[in-house]
Structure formats: structure tokens, C-alpha cells
Protein backbone atom coordinates (compact mmCIF):
# COMPACT_ATOMS: atom_id res chain seq x y z
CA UNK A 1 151.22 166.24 324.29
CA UNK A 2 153.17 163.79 322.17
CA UNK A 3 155.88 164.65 319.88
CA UNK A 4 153.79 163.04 317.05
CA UNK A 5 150.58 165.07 318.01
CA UNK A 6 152.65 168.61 318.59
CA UNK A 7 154.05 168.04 314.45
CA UNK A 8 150.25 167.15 313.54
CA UNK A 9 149.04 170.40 315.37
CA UNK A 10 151.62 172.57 313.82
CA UNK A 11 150.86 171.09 310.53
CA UNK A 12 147.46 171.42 310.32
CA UNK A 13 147.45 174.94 312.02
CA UNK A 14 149.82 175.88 309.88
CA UNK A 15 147.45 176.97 306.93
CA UNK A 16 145.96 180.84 307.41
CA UNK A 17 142.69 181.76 305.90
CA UNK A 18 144.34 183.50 302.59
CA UNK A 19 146.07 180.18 301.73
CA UNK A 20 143.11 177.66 302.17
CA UNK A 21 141.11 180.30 300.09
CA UNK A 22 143.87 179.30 297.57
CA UNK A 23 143.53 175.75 297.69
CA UNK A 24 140.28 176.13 297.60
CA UNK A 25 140.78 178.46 294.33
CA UNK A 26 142.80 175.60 292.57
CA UNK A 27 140.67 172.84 293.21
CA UNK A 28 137.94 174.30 291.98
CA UNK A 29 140.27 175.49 288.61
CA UNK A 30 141.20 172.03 288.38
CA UNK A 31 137.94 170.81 288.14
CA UNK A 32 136.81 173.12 285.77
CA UNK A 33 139.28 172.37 283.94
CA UNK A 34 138.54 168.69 283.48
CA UNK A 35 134.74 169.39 283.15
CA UNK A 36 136.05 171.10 280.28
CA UNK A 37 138.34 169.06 278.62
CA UNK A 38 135.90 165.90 279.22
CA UNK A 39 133.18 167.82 277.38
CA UNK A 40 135.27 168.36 274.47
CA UNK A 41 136.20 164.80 274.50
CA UNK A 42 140.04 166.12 274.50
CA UNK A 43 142.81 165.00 276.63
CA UNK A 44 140.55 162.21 278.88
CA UNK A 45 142.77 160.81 280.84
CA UNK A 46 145.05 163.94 281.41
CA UNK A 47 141.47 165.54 282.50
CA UNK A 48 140.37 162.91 284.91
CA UNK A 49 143.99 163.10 286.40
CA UNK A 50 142.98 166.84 287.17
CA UNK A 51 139.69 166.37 287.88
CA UNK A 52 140.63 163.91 290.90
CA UNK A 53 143.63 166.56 292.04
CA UNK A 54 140.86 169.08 291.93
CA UNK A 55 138.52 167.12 294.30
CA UNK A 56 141.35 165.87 296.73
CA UNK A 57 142.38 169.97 297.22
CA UNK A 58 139.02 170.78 298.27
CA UNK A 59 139.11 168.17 300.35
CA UNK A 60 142.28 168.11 302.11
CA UNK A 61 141.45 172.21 302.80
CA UNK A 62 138.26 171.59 304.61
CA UNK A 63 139.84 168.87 305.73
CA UNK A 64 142.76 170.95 307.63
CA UNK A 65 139.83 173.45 308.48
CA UNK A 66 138.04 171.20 310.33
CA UNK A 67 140.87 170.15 312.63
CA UNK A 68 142.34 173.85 312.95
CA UNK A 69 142.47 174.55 316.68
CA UNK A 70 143.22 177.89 318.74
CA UNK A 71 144.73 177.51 321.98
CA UNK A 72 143.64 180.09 325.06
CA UNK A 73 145.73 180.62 327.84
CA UNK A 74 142.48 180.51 331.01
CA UNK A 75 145.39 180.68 333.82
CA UNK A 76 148.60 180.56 335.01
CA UNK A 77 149.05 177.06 334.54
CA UNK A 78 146.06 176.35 332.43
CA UNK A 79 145.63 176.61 328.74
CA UNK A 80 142.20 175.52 326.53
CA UNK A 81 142.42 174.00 322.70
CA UNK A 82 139.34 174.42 320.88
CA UNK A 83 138.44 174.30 317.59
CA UNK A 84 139.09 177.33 315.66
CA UNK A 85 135.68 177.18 313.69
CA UNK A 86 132.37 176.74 315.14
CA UNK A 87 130.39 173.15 315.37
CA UNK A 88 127.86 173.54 312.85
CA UNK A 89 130.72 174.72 310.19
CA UNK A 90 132.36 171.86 310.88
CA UNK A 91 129.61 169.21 310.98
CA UNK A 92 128.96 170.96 307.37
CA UNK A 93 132.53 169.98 306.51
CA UNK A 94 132.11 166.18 307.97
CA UNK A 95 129.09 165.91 305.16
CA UNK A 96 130.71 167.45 302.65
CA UNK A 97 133.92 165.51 303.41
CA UNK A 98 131.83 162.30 302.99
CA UNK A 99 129.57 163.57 300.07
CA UNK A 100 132.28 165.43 297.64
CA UNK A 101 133.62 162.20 295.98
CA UNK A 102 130.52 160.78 294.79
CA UNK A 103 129.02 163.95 293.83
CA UNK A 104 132.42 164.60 291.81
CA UNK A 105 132.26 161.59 290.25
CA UNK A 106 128.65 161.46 289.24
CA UNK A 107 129.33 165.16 287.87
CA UNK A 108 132.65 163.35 285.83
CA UNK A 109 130.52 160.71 284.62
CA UNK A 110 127.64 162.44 283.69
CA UNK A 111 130.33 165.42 281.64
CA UNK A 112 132.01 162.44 280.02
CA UNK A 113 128.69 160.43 279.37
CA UNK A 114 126.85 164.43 277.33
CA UNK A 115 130.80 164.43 275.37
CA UNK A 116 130.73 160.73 274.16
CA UNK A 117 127.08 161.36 273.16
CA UNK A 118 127.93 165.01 271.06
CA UNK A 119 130.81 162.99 269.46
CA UNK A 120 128.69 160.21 268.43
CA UNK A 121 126.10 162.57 266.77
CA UNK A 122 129.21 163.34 264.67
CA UNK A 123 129.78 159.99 262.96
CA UNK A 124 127.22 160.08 260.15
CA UNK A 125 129.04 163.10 259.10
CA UNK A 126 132.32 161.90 258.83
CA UNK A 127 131.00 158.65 256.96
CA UNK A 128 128.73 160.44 254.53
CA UNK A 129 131.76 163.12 253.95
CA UNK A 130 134.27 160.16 253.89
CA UNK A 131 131.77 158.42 250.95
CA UNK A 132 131.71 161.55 249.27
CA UNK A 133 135.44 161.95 249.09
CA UNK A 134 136.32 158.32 247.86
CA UNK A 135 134.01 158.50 245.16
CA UNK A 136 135.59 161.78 244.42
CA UNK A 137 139.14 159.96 244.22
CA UNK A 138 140.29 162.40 247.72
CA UNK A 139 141.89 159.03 249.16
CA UNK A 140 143.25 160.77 251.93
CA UNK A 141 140.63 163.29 253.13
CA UNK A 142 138.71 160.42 252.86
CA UNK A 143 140.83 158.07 254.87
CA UNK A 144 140.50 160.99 257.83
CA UNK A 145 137.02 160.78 257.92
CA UNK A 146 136.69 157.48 258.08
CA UNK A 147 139.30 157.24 260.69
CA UNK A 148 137.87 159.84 262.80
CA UNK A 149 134.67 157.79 262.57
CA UNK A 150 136.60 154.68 264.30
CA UNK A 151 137.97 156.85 266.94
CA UNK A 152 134.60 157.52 268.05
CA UNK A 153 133.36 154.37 267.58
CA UNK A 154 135.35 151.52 266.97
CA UNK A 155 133.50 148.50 266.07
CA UNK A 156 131.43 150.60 263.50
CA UNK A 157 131.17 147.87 260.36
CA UNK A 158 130.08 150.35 258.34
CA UNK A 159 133.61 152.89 258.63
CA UNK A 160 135.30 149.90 258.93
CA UNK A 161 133.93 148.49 255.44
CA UNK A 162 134.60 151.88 253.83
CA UNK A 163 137.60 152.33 254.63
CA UNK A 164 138.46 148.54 253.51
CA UNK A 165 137.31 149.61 250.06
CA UNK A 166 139.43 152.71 250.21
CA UNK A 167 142.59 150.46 251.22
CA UNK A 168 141.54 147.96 248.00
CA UNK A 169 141.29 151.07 245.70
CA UNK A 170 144.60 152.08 246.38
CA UNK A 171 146.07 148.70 246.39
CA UNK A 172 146.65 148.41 250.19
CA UNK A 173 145.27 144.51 250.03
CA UNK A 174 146.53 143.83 253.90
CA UNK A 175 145.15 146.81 255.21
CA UNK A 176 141.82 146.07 253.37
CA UNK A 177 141.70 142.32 254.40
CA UNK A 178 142.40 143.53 258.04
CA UNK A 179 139.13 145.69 257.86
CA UNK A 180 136.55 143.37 256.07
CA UNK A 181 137.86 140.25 258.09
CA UNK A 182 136.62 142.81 261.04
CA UNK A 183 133.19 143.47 259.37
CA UNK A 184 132.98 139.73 258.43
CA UNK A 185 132.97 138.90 262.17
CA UNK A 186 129.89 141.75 262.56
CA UNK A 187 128.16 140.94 259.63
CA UNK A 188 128.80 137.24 258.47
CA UNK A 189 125.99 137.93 255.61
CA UNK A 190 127.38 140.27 253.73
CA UNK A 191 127.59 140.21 250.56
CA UNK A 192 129.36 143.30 249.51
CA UNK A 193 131.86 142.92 251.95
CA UNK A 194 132.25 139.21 250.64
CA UNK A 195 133.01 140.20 247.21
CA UNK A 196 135.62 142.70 248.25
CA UNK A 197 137.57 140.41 250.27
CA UNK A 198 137.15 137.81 247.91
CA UNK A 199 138.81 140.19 244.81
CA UNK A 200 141.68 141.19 247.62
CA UNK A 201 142.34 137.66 248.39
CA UNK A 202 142.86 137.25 244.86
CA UNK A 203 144.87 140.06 244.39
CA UNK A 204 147.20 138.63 247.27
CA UNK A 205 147.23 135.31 245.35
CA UNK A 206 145.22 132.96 247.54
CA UNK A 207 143.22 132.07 245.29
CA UNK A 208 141.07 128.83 246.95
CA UNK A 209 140.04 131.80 249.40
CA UNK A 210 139.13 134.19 247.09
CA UNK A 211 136.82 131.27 245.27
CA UNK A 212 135.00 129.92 248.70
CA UNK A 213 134.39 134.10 249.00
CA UNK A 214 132.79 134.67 245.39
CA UNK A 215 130.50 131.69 245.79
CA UNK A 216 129.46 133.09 249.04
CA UNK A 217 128.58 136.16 247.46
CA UNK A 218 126.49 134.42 244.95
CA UNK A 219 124.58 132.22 247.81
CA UNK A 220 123.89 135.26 249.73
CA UNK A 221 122.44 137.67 246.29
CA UNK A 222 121.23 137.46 242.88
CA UNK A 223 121.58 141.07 242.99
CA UNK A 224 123.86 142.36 239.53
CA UNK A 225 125.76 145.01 241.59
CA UNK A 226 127.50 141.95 243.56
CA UNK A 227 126.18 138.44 241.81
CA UNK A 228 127.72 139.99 238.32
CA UNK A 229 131.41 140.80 239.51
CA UNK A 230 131.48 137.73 241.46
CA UNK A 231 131.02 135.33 238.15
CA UNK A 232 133.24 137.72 236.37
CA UNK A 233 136.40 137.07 238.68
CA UNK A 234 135.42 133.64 239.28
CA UNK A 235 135.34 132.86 235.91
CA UNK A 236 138.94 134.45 235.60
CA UNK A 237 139.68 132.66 238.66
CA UNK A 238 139.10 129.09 237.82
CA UNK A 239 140.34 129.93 234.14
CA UNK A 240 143.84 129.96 235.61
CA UNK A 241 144.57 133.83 235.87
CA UNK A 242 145.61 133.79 239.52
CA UNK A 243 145.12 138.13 238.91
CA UNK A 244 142.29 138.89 237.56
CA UNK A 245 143.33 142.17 236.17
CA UNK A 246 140.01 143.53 233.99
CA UNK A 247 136.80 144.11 234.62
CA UNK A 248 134.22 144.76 231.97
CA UNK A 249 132.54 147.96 231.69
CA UNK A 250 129.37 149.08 230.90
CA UNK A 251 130.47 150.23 227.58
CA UNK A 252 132.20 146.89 226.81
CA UNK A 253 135.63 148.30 227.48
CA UNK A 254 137.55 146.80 230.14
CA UNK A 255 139.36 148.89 233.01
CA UNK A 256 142.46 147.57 235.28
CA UNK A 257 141.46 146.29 238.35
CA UNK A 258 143.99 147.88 240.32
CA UNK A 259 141.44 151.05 239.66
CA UNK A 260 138.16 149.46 239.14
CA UNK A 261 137.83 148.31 243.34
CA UNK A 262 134.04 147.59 243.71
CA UNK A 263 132.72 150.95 245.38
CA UNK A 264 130.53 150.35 248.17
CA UNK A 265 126.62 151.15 248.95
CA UNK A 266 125.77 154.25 250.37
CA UNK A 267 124.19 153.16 253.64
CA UNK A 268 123.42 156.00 256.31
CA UNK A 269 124.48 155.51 260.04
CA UNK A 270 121.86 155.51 262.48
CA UNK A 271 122.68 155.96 266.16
């Protein structure tokens, strides 16, 4: 026997029972562990990381237990190496050797694949919560829900257009740009989202934009919620007020626009 094959031997005969049970006991902690994180949609990364460790000590024990060997001394000058477990155990290992990874992975994918799905059944939620606490002036609580909304999902117009009107109420005009121009590229029709960015481009002072956006708005509607507004700021517009700062009420008053934003819709979320 080689040096090289003596050091393998020793190695893998190295293991007793008690301490494969072990390895056998963490791997399958491990995994557990990940199944659990990945169906709480915490930590994803971190819980394929232990997910894989998980698998790879299973396999390296039944690994090691299918190339245990026992040596019996037959003679004086003759000595027999067998395997220390029997055939059939390890053909068993062989398949499961073989068939472990994929069945890991399917079990991964299929954790991951029931936690994205419970965390997308969330997102009308947050955005009907997040509506509820603009309108009620909660800016904040409001900004949470509509952020927790993206982190589920995104490219969702719809959080991303509420939260653009929560960045134009409170005078955050890049921020809100930097959300409709996103919705824009979803949903080049709309209207609402037109008007918006067309009173925030204003706001920031480019004005020729602002124009080209409140003529969209009345090309795309006749509706008053959106068509009214829009003649009202281009009217201020191309009447040389580079801010349009009022906007006429209902009652014939006229309210700042820094707090007079054009609230959105409500529009539920459908999956």
C-alpha cells in the first residue's frame, strides 16, 4: 500500500459511528434551518449558504461510510480489507449520494418558490395601508408601506406611483421624478402619473418639460380630476410664473402647492 492510500485509509476510517451520527445531526440542523429561514423570506442568501453546508455534511458522512473498511488478520502473513458495512447499505448510499443534490435543491426551490408567493399575498396590504396613511398625512408610516411593497416586488407601478406622490407632497421633487419616470416607462398612458411629474418638473423649474407633460395629460383625459389641474398649471405656466404656487379649491380659496400635491386614485393590486 502506498503512502497516499495508507493517509486516505486512516482518514476515512478515522470517523466512529457516534461522530458520523453527528454529522449527520448537523446537516440535517442546517437544513432545517434554511428551510426555515427561506420560508420566512429572511436572511436568503445566509440560508442557502446553510442549506448547501447542510447537504454537503450528509453527504461527505455517507460518503466516508461507504468507503470505511475493517481489516482481518486470516493468517500469519495474510490480512483481508473489506468494507465495514454491508453491499446493499452501501449501494443505498451510491443512490443517495447521486440523488441528495437534486432532491435538496428541488426541496430549496420549491421552500423559496411557497415564501415569495406568502410575501406577495402581502402587497395589497401594504399599498391599501400605505394609501390610507398618506391621505391621513402619516408620511412616514406611509413611506414604510410602500417601501415594503417594493421589496417584495420591485417593478410594482402602482407602489412606485404612490410613493412618487408621497415624495411630491413633502417636497422631495428628485425622489418623486425618480419614481414616476419609473412608472412612465410601465405605463406610458398615464395620465395621473403625467400630471404629477409634470407639476414636479415645474416645481424643479424646467418648465418646457413640465408643459410637453400637462398637454399630455390633456391628450390622454377629459376627465376633471386630471384635465382640470393640468389647464390650471399650464395656464400659470405659460403666464410666466415658472412656480406655480396655488391651486384653486373647491370653495374658491386657493391652497399652496407645496401642500396641495395631486393625491392619487385608489386602485387595488391584483396578483
Amino acid at each position: 500500500m502506498t503512502r497516499g492510500a495508507e493517509l486516505y485509509d486512516r482518514v476515512v476510517n478515522w470517523p466512529n459511528p457516534m461522530q458520523l451520527a453527528v454529522v449527520f445531526a448537523v446537516g440535517a440542523l442546517l437544513i432545517m434551518t434554511a428551510a426555515l429561514l427561506l420560508s420566512l423570506g429572511r436572511l436568503r442568501v445566509f440560508a442557502r449558504v446553510l442549506g448547501i453546508l447542510g447537504v454537503a455534511a450528509i453527504m461527505l458522512a455517507m460518503f466516508v461510510i461507504h468507503e470505511q473498511t475493517i481489516r482481518t488478520k486470516v493468517g500469519e502473513y495474510i490480512t483481508v480489507t473489506r468494507s465495514r458495512y454491508p453491499q446493499p447499505t452501501r449501494f443505498q448510499i451510491r443512490v443517495a449520494l447521486l440523488g441528495l443534490p437534486a432532491a435538496a435543491t428541488l426541496v430549496m426551490i420549491w421552500v423559496a418558490n411557497s415564501s415569495r408567493r406568502r410575501l406577495r399575498a402581502t402587497v395589497p396590504l401594504h399599498l391599501r395601508e400605505g394609501r390610507k396613511l398618506l391621505a391621513q398625512g402619516a408620511y412616514q408610516a406611509a413611506l414604510a408601506e410602500f417601501n415594503s411593497a417594493l421589496a417584495i416586488s420591485p417593478y410594482l407601478a402602482d407602489a412606485l406611483f404612490h410613493r412618487g406622490c408621497l415624495h411630491e407632497v413633502t417636497e422631495q421633487v428628485e425622489e418623486a421624478l425618480a419614481d414616476f419616470d419609473q412608472v412612465m416607462i410601465m405605463r406610458p398612458n398615464d395620465a395621473e402619473c403625467y400630471l404629477n411629474r409634470g407639476i414636479c418638473l415645474a416645481r424643479k423649474g424646467v418648465i418646457s418639460d413640465a408643459i410637453l407633460d400637462l398637454h399630455r395629460v390633456l391628450k390622454l383625459t377629459n376627465h376633471s380630476d386630471y384635465a382640470e389641474p393640468a389647464r390650471y398649471y399650464l395656464s400659470q405656466l405659460t403666464a410666466g410664473n415658472s412656480t406655480p404656487g396655488t391651486l384653486p379649491s373647491e370653495n374658491g380659496t386657493d391652497n399652496a402647492a407645496g401642500s396641495t400635491a395631486i393625491q392619487p386614485t385608489g386602485r387595488d393590486y391584483v396578483l
